[in-house]
Protein backbone atom coordinates (compact mmCIF):
# COMPACT_ATOMS: atom_id res chain seq x y z
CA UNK A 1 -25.70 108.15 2.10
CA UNK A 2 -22.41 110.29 1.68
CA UNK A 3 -19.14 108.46 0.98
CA UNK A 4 -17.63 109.02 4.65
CA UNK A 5 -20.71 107.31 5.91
CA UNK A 6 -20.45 104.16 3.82
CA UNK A 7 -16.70 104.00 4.33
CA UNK A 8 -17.38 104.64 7.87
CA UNK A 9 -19.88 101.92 8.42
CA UNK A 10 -17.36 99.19 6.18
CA UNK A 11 -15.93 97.86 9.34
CA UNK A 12 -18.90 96.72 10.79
CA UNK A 13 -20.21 95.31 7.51
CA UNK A 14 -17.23 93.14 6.77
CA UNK A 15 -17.99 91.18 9.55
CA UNK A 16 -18.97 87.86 8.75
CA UNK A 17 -21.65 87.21 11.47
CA UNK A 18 -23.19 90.70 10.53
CA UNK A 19 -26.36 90.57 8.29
CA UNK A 20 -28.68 93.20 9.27
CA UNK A 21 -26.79 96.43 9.41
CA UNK A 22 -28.40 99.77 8.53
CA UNK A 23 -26.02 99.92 5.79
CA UNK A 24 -27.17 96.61 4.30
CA UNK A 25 -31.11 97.22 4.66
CA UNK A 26 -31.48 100.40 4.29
CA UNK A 27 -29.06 101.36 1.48
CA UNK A 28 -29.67 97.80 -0.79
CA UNK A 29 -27.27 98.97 -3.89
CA UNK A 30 -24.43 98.73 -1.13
CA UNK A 31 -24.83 94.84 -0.58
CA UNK A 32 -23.15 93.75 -3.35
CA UNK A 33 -19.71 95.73 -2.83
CA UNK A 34 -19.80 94.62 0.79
CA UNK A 35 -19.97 91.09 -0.30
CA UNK A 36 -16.85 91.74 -3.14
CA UNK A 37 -15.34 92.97 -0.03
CA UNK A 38 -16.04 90.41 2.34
CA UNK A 39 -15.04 87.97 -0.45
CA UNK A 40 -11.74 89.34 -1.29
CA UNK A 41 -10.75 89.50 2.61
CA UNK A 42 -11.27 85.74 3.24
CA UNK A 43 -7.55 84.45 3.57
CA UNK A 44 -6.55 82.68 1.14
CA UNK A 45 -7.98 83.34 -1.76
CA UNK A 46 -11.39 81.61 -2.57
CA UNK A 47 -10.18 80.07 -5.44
CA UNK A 48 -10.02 76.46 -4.47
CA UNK A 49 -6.28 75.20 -6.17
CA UNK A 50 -5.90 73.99 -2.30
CA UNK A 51 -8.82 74.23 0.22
CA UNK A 52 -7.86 76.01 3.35
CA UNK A 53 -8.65 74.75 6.26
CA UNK A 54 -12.19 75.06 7.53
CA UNK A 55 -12.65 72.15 10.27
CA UNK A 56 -10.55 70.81 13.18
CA UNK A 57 -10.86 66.99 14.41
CA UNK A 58 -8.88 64.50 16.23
CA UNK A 59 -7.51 61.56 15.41
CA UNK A 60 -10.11 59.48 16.46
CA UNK A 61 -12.52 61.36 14.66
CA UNK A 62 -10.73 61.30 11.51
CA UNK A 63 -10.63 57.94 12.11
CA UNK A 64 -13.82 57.12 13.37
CA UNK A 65 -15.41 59.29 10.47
CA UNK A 66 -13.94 57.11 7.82
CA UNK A 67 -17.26 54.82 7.32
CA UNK A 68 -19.00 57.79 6.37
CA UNK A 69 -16.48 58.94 3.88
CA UNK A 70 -17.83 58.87 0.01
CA UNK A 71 -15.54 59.56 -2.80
CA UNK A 72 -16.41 62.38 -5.33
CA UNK A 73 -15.04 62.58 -9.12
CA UNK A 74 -13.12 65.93 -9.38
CA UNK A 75 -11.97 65.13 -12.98
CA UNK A 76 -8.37 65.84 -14.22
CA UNK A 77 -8.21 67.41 -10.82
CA UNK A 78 -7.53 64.35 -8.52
CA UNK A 79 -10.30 63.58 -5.96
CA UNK A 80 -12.17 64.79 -2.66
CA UNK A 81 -14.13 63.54 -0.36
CA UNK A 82 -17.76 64.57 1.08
CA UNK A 83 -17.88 63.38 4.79
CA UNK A 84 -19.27 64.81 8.00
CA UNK A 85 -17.96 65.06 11.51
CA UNK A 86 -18.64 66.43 14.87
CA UNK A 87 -16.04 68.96 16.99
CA UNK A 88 -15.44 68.42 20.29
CA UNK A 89 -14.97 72.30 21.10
CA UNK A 90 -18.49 73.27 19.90
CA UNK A 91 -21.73 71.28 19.55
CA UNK A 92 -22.89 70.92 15.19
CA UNK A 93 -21.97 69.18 11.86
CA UNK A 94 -19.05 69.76 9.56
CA UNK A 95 -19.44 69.05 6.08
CA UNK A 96 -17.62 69.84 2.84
CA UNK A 97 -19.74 69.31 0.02
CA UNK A 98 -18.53 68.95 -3.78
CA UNK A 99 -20.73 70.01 -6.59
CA UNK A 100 -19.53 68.19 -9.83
CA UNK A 101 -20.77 66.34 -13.04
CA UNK A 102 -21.43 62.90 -12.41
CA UNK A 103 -22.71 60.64 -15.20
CA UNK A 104 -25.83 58.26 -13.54
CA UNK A 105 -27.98 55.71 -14.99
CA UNK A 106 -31.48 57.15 -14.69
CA UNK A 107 -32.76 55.18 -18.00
CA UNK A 108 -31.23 51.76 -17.96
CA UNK A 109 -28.28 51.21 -20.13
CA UNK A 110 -27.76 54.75 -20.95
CA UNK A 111 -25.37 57.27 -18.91
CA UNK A 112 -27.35 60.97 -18.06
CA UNK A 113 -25.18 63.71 -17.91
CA UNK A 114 -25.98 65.09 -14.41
CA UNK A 115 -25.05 67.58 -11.79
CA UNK A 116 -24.32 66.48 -8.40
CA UNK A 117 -24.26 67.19 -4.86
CA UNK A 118 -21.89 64.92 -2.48
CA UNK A 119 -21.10 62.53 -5.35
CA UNK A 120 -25.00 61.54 -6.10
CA UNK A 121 -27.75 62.95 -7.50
CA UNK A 122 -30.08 64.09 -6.11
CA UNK A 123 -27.44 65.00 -3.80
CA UNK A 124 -26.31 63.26 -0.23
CA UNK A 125 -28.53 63.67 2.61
CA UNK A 126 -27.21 66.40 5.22
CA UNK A 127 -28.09 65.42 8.67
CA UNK A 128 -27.78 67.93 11.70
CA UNK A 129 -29.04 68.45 15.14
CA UNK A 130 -31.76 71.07 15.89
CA UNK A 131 -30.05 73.91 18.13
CA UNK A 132 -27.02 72.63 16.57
CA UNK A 133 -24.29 75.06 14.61
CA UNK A 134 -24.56 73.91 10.74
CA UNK A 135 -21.14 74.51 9.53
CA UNK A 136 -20.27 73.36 5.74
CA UNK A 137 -17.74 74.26 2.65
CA UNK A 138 -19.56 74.32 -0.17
CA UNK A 139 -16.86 73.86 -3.25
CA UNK A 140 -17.79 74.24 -7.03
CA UNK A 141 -16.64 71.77 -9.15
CA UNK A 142 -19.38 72.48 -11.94
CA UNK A 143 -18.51 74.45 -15.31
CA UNK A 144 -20.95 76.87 -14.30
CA UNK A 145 -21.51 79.24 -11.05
CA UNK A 146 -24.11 78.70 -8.58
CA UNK A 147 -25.06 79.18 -4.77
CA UNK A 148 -26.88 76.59 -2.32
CA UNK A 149 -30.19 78.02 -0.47
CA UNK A 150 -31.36 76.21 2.13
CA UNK A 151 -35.14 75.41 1.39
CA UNK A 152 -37.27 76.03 4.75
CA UNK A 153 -34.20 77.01 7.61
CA UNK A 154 -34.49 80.44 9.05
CA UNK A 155 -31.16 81.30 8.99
CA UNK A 156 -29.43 84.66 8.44
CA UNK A 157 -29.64 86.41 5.42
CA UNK A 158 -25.95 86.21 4.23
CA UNK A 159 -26.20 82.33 4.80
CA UNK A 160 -29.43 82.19 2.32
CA UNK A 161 -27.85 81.65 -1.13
CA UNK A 162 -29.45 83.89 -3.32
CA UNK A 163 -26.85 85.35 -5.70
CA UNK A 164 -26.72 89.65 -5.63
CA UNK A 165 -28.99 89.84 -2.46
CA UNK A 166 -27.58 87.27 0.31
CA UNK A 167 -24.39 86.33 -1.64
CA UNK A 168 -22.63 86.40 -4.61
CA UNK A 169 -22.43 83.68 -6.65
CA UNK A 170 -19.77 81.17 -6.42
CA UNK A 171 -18.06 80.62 -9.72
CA UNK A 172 -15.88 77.54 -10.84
CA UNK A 173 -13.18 76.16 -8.65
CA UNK A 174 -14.37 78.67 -5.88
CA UNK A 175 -15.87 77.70 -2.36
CA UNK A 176 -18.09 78.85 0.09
CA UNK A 177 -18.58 78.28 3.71
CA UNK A 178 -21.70 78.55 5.26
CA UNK A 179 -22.28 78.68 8.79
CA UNK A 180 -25.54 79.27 10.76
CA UNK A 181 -27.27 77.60 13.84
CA UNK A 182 -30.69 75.19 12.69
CA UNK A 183 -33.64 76.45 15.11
CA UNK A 184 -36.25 74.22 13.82
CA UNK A 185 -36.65 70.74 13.81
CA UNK A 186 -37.93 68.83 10.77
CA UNK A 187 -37.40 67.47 6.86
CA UNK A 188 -35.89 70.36 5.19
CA UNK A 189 -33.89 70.56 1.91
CA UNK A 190 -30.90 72.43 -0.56
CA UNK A 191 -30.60 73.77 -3.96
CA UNK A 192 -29.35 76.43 -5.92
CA UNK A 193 -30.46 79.43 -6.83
CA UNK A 194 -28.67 80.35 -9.92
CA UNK A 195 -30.30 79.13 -13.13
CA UNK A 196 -32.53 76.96 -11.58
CA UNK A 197 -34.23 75.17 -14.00
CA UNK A 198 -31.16 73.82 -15.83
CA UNK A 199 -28.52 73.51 -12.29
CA UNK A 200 -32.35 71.83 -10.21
CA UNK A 201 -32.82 69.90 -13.34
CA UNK A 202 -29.78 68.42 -13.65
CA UNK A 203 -29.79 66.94 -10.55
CA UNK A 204 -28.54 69.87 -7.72
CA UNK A 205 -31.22 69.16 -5.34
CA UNK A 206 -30.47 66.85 -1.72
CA UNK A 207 -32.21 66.64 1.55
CA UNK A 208 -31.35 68.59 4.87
CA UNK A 209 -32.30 66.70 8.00
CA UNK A 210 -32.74 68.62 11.02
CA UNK A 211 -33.34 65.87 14.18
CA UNK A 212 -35.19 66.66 16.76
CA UNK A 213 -33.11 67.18 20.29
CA UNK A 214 -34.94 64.41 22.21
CA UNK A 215 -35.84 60.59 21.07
CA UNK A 216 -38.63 61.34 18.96
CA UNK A 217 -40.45 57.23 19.41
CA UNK A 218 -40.07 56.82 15.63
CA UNK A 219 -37.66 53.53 16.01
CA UNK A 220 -37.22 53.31 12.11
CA UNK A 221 -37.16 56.28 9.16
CA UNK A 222 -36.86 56.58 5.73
CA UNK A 223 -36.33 59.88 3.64
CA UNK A 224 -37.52 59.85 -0.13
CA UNK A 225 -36.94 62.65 -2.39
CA UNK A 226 -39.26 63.00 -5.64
CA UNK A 227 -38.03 64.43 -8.66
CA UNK A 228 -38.68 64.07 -12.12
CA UNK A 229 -36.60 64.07 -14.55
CA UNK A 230 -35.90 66.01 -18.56
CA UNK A 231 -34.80 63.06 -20.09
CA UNK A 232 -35.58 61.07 -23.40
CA UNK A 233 -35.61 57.75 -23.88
CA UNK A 234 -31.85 57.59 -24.00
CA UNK A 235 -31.36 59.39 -20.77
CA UNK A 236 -30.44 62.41 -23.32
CA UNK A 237 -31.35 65.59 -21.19
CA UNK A 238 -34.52 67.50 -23.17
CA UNK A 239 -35.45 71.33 -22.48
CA UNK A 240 -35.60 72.00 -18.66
CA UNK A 241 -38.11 75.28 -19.67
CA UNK A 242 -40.36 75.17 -22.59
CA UNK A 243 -42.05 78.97 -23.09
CA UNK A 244 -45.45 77.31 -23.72
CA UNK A 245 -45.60 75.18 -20.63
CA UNK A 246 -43.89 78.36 -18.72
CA UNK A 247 -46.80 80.22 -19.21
CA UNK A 248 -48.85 77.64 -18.15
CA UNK A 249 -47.94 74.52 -15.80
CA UNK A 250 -44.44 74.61 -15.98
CA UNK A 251 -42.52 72.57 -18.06
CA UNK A 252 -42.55 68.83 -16.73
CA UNK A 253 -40.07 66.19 -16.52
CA UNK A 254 -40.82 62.63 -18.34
CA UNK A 255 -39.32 60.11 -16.12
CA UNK A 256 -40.34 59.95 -12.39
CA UNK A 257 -38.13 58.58 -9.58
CA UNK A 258 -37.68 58.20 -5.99
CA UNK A 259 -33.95 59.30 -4.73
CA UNK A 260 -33.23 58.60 -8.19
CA UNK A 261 -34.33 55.40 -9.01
CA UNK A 262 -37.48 54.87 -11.29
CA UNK A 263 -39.94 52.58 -9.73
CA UNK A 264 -37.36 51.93 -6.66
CA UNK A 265 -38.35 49.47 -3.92
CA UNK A 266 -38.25 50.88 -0.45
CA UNK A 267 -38.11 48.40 1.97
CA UNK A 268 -40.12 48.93 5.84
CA UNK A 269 -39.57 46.61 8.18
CA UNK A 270 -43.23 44.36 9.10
CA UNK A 271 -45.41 45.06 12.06
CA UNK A 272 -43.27 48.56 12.61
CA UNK A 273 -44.64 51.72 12.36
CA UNK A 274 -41.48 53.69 10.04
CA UNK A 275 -41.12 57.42 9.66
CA UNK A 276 -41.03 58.62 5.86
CA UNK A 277 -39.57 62.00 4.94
CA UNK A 278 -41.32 62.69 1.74
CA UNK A 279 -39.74 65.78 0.09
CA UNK A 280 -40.90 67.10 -3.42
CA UNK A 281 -37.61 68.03 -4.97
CA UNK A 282 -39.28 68.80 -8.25
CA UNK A 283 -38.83 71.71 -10.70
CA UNK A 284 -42.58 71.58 -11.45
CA UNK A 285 -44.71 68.87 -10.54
CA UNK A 286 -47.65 68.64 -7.81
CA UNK A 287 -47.72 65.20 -7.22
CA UNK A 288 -51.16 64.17 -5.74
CA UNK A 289 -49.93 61.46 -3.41
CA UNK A 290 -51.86 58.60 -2.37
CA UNK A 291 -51.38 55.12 -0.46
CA UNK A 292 -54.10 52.30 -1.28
CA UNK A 293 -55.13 50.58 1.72
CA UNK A 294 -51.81 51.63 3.80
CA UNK A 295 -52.51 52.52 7.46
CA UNK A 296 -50.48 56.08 7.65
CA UNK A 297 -50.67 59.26 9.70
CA UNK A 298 -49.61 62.84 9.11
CA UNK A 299 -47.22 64.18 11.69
CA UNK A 300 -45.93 67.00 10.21
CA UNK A 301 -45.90 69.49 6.91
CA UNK A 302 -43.24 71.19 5.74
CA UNK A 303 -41.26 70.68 8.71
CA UNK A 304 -43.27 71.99 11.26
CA UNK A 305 -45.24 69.04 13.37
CA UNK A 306 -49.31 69.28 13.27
CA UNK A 307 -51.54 66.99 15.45
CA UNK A 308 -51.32 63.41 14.30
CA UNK A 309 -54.28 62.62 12.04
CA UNK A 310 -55.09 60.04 9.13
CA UNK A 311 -53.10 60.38 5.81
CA UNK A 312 -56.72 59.93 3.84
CA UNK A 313 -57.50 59.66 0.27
CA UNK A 314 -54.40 61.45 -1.12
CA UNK A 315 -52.65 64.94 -0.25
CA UNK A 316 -51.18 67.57 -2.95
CA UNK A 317 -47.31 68.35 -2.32
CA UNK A 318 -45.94 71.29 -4.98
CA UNK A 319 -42.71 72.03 -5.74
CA UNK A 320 -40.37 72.66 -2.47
CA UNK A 321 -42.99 70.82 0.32
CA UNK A 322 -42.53 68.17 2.11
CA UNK A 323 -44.87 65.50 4.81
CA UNK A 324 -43.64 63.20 7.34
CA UNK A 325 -46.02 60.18 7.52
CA UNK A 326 -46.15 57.24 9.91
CA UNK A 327 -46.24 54.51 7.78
CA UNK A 328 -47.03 50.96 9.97
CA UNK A 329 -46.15 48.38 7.62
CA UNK A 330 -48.24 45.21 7.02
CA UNK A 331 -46.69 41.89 6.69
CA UNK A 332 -43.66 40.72 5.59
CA UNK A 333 -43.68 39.96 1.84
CA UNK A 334 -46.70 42.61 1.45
CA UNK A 335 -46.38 45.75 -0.52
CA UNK A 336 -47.66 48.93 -0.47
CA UNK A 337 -48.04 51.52 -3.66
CA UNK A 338 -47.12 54.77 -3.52
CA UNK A 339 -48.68 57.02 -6.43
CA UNK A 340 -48.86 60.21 -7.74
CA UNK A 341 -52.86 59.85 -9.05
CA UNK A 342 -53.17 56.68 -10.71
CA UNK A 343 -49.52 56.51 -11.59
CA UNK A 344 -47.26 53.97 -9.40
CA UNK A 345 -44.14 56.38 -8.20
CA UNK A 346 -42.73 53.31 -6.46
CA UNK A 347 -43.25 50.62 -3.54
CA UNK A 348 -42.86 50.02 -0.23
CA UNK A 349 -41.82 46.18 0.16
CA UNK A 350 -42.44 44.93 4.00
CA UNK A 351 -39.91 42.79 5.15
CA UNK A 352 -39.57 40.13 8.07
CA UNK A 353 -38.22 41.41 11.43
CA UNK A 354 -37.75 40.02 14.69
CA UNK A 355 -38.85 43.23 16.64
CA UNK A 356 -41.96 43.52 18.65
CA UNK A 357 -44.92 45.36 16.80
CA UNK A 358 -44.77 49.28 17.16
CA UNK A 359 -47.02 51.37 18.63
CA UNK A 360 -48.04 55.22 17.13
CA UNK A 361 -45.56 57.51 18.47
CA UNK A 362 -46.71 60.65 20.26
CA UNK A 363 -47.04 64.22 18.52
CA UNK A 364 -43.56 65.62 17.54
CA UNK A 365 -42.66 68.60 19.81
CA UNK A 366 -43.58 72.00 18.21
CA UNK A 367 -40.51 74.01 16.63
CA UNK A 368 -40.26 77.69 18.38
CA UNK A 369 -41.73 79.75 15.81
CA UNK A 370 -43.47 83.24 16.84
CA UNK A 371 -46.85 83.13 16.98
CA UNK A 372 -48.70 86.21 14.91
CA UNK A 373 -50.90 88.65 17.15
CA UNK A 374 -53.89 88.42 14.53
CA UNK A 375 -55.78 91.23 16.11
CA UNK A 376 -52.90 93.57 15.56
CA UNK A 377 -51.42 92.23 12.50
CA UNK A 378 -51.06 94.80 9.42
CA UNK A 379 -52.85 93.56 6.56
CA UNK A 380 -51.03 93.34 3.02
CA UNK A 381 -52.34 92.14 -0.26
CA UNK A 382 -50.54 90.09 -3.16
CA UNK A 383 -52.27 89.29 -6.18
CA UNK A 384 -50.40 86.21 -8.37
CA UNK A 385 -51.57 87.42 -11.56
CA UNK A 386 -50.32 85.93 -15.31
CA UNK A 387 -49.84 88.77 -17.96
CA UNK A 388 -48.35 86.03 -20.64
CA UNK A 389 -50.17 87.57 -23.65
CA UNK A 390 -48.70 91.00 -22.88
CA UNK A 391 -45.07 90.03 -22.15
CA UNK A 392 -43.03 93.52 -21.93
CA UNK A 393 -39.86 91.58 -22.62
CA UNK A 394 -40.35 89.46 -25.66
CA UNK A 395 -38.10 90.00 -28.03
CA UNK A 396 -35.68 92.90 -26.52
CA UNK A 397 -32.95 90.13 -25.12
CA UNK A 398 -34.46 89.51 -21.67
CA UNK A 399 -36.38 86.25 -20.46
CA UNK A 400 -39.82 86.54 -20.91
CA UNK A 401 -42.55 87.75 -18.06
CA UNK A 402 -45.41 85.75 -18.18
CA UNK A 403 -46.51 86.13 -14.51
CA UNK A 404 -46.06 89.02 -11.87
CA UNK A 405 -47.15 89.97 -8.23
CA UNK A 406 -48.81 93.11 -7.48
CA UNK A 407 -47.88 94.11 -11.13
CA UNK A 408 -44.70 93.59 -10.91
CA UNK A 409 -42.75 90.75 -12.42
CA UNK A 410 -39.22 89.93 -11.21
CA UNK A 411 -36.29 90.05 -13.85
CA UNK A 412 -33.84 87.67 -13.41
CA UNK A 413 -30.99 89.09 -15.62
CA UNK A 414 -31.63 92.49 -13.20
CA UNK A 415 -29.37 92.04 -10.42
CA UNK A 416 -30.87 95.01 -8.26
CA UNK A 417 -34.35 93.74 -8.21
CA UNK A 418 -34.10 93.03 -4.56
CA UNK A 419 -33.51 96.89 -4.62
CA UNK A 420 -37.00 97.72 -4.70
CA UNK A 421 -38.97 95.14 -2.31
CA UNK A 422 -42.89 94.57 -2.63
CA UNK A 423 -43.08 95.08 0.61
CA UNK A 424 -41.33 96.94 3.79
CA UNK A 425 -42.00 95.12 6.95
CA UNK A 426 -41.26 96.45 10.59
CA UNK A 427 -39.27 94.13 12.44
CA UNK A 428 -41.10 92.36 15.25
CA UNK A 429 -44.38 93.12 13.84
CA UNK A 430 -47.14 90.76 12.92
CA UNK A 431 -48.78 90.52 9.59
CA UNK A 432 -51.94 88.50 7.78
CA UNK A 433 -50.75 88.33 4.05
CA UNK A 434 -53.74 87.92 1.76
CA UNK A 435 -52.84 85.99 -0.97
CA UNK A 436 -55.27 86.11 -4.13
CA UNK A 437 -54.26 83.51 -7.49
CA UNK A 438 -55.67 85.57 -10.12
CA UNK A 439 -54.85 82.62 -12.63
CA UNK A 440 -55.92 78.96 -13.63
CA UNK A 441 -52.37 76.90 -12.55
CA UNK A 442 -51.40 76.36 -9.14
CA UNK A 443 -48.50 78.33 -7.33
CA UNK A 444 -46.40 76.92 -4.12
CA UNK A 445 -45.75 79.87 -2.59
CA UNK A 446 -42.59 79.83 -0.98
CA UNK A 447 -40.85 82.73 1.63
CA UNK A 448 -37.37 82.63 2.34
CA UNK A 449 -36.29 83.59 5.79
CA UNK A 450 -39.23 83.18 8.30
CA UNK A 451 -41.50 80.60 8.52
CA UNK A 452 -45.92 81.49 8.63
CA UNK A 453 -48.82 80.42 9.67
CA UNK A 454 -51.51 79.24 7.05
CA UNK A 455 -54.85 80.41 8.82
CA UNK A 456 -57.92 80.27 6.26
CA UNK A 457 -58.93 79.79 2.69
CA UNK A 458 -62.07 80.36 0.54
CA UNK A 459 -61.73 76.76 -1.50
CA UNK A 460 -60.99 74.33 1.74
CA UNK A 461 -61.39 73.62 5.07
CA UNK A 462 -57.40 75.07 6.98
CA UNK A 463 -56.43 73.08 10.48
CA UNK A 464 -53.82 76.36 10.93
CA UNK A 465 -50.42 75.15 10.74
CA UNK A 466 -46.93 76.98 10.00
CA UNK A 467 -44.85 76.17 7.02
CA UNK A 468 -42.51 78.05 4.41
CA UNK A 469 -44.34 76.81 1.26
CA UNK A 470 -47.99 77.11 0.21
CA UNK A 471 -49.42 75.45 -2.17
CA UNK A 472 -52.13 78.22 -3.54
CA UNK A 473 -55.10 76.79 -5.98
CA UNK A 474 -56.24 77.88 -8.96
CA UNK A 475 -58.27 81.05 -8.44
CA UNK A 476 -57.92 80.46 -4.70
CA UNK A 477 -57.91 83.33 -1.87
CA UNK A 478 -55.85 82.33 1.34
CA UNK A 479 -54.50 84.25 4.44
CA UNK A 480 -51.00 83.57 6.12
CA UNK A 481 -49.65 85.13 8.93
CA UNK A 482 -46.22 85.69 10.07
CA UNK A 483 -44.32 87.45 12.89
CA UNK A 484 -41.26 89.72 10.99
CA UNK A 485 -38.78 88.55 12.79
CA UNK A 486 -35.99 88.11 10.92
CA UNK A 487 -34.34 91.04 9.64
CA UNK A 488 -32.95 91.39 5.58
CA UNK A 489 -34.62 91.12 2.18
CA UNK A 490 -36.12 87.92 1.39
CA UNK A 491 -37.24 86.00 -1.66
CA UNK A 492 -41.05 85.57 -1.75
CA UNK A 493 -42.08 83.62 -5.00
CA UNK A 494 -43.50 80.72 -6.76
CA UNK A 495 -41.89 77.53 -6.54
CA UNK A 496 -42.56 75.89 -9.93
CA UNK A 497 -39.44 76.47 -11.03
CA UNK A 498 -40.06 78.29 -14.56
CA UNK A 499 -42.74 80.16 -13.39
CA UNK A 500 -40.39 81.87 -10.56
CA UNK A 501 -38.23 82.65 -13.33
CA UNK A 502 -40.45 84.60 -15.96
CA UNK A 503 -41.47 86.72 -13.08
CA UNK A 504 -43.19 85.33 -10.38
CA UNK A 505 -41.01 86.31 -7.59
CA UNK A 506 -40.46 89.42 -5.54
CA UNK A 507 -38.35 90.77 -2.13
CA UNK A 508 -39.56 91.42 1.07
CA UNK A 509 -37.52 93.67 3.44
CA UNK A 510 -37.89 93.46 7.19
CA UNK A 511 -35.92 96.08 9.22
C-alpha cells in the first residue's frame, strides 16, 4: 500500500463503529497506528484526572439507580462508583466499571492482595438484555495496563480486548469505552487479556449475563463462578506460572472457591426447580463436576441452549466454559454437594419457601447463530502439538514455547503476531476445522469472535451443539464447524491460561 492510499483510507478508519475495513484486514501492520489515532482523537484526553461524560439519565433514574450503586476504593484518589442504568433514548445497559486493588479475605484472618473488577473479586456480575446495546467505561485504576475481552460475545473486533490486534492496551489512570450490541442469549463472562496469568490470577475475572428477551420459566437463578486461587496459607499470593507445570497441566491454584468464598453455602429455595450459571473462571483447572443424588438437567453449554437432558454422573468444564443446570431442590434443611471429583467445592443448602412446587421449564430458545453448510464447508487442519524439550526461546530473553499449532507457537512479547494468521478465511463461507491434540494434557479450545458447532469426535459420543470453547482430550481428534461470518483477525488458542501463553495460540483472519 502507497502512502496516499493509507492516508487516503484514514478517514474511514477513524471511525469508531468501523472494524472491518480493507485497510485494517488486509494491511494488519496498519492497525495499530489507526488505533494511536483513534485514541488520541477521543475528546478529552483518555487520561482519566476527570471522566468525561459517557452516559445520560434522568433524575429519576439517577435516583432510582441508587440501590444498585457499590462503592469502589480509588486510593489517594477519592472514590467512584460502579452502577448500571438504562436510557430512555435507546434500549441497553450503561455501566462504568473500575479496575483497582482491593485487599479480600480469601484465607480467614489474612488480607490477599487482589485485583478487582466493580469493587469485588471475582468481579461484579454484568447483566444485559439479549438484542440489547452493551455500553460500558471501562477505567484502570490498577498499577499495571490491561484490556477486558469479553469471553463468548460475538461482537466486533475493535470491541474484543486483545491488546495490538483489537485495541491497545489501556494503561494506568486511562479508560475505555466499549460499546457493541449482545446477539446471543446465555452465561457469558470478562477478563483481560494482558498478562493473564498474573491480572486472571489476581482476581480480574466477573460474569456477563446476557437474558433472554422473553420469560424464560426459570422463576429462581443463581450464577456461581469457580476459580481457584495462588495463595499460601497466609493468603500470600504464590507463582501464578510455574515453567514445569506450563509445560504440562498448567500451573494450579491451591485454594478453591465459589464467587470467592471457600466452601460457600448457596442457598435454593425447597420444592423449586433454580437455574445455576456455573462458569469456570479458572486460569487452569478442569473441574470434573458432579452432584450426588441431586435431581438436575442440562439446558445449555457455553451459552448456547441444547435439548434438556439429565446432568448424569459428572461433566468436565475447562478453563473459560460454562453449563446452566436446572437444579430442583429437595427439602428444606437438605443439602446438596457440589464437587470437583471427590473434592467438596461447596453446598447447596435448601431452604423453606411458601411457593408452590416448580415444574421443569421448557427448552431455552436457540440463539441465531449460522448454521455451517457441511457439504460445502472447506476443510482445515490444526494440530495442538507440545515441542517443550526443544524450546527455541529459552534463554535469549523471550517467554518460553512449550506448545504450538501447526508449528507455530505464538510469542507474546511479539506484538505483530496477529500479522501473520494460521489461517485466511472467506467471509460468509463455511468451514469443518479438524482439530488433532498431538499431546497428553487437555486443551479448551477457545475462538474469539464467532461462535461453532462441535459435530464429532473419535474418543466420545457428540449430541452437536455450538459453543466458543472446546474442551479437546488428550490425544483426541474432533471436528467443529463454523460459518465465517464475522469479519477481522481473531484469537484462536488454548484456554489454560499458561499454556496460551508459551505458545499455544494463533490468529484467524476472516475477510
Amino acid at each position: 500500500m502507497t502512502a496516499a492510499a493509507f492516508v487516503a483510507a484514514l478517514p474511514a478508519c477513524l471511525s469508531p463503529n468501523i472494524s472491518s475495513h480493507p485497510l485494517l484486514l488486509s494491511f494488519p501492520k496498519c492497525r495499530c497506528i489507526v488505533f494511536a489515532l483513534r485514541i488520541c482523537s477521543q475528546v478529552p484526553s483518555v487520561f482519566v484526572s476527570e471522566v468525561p461524560p459517557f452516559m445520560s439519565f434522568t433524575r429519576r433514574q439517577i435516583l432510582t439507580g441508587i440501590a444498585g450503586l457499590a462503592v469502589v476504593g480509588l486510593g489517594a484518589g477519592g472514590a467512584s462508583r460502579y452502577w448500571m442504568g438504562r436510557r430512555e433514548s435507546e434500549a441497553g445497559s450503561d455501566f462504568v466499571l473500575i479496575a483497582a486493588p482491593l485487599d479480600v479475605e480469601l484465607v480467614a484472618g489474612h488480607k490477599t492482595p487482589a485485583w478487582a473488577f466493580g469493587g469485588s473479586a471475582p468481579g461484579t456480575e454484568l447483566r444485559v438484555r439479549q438484542g440489547e446495546w452493551f455500553r460500558l467505561r471501562f477505567i484502570n485504576q490498577l498499577p499495571v495496563e490491561t484490556t477486558i475481552h469479553w469471553h463468548g460475545i460475538r461482537l466486533p473486533l475493535e470491541m474484543d480486548g486483545v491488546p495490538y490486534v483489537s485495541q491497545l492496551p489501556v494503561k494506568p489512570g486511562e479508560y475505555f469505552d466499549y460499546k457493541f450490541r449482545v446477539p446471543d442469549a446465555g452465561s457469558y463472562w470478562y477478563h483481560p487479556h494482558v498478562s493473564s496469568s498474573e491480572e486472571l490470577g489476581r482476581g480480574l475475572v466477573g460474569p456477563l449475563i446476557v437474558e433472554e428477551r422473553e420469560p424464560t420459566g426459570f422463576a429462581h437463578e443463581r450464577t456461581v463462578s469457580l476459580k481457584s486461587w495462588h495463595v499460601d496459607e497466609e493468603g500470600a499470593f504464590t507463582e501464578f506460572s510455574v515453567l514445569r507445570e506450563a509445560a504440562r497441566e498448567g500451573t494450579a491454584g491451591r485454594l478453591s472457591t465459589l464467587n470467592g468464598v471457600a466452601q460457600a453455602v448457596i442457598d435454593l429455595p425447597a420444592g423449586q426447580i433454580t437455574r445455576v450459571r456455573l462458569l469456570n473462571l479458572d486460569n487452569t483447572v478442569t473441574y470434573r463436576l458432579n452432584l450426588p443424588d441431586a435431581e438436575a438437567q442440562i439446558y445449555a453449554l457455553d451459552g448456547n441452549p441444547v435439548t434438556p437432558r439429565p446432568f448424569g454422573e459428572e461433566y468436565w468444564l475447562g478453563p473459560g466454559m460454562r453449563i446452566c443446570l436446572a437444579i430442583k431442590a429437595p427439602p428444606a434443611g437438605e443439602e446438596i454437594s457440589l464437587r470437583n471429583g471427590p473434592v467438596r467445592l461447596g453446598t447447596f443448602r435448601s431452604v423453606a419457601n411458601n411457593d408452590a412446587p416448580g415444574s421443569w421449564p421448557p427448552e431455552l430458545p436457540a440463539n441465531p447463530v449460522s448454521e455451517p453448510d457441511l457439504d460445502k464447508a472447506e476443510k482445515i487442519n490444526f494440530n495442538f502439538e507440545w515441542v517443550g524439550s526443544m524450546s527455541v526461546n529459552t534463554g535469549n530473553g523471550k517467554p518460553p514455547s512449550l506448545w504450538q499449532i501447526n508449528g507455530q507457537a505464538w510469542d507474546i512479547t511479539d506484538k505483530t503476531c496477529a500479522d501473520r494468521p494460521i489461517a485466511k478465511l472467506k467471509l460468509g463461507n463455511s468451514y469443518i476445522f479438524e482439530l488433532k491434540n498431538m499431546t497428553q494434557y487437555q486443551h479448551p479450545i477457545h475462538l474469539h469472535g464467532m461462535s461453532f458447532k462441535v459435530i464429532a469426535s473419535n474418543r466420545r459420543k457428540i449430541i452437536p451443539y455450538f459453543t466458543d470453547t472446546f474442551l479437546l482430550g488428550r490425544n483426541e481428534r474432533a471436528r467443529i464447524a463454523l460459518v465465517a461470518d464475522n469479519p477481522g483477525v481473531w484469537m484462536f488458542h488454548c484456554h489454560v491460561i499458561d499454556h496460551m501463553e508459551t505458545g499455544l495460540m494463533a490468529a484467524i483472519e476472516v475477510a
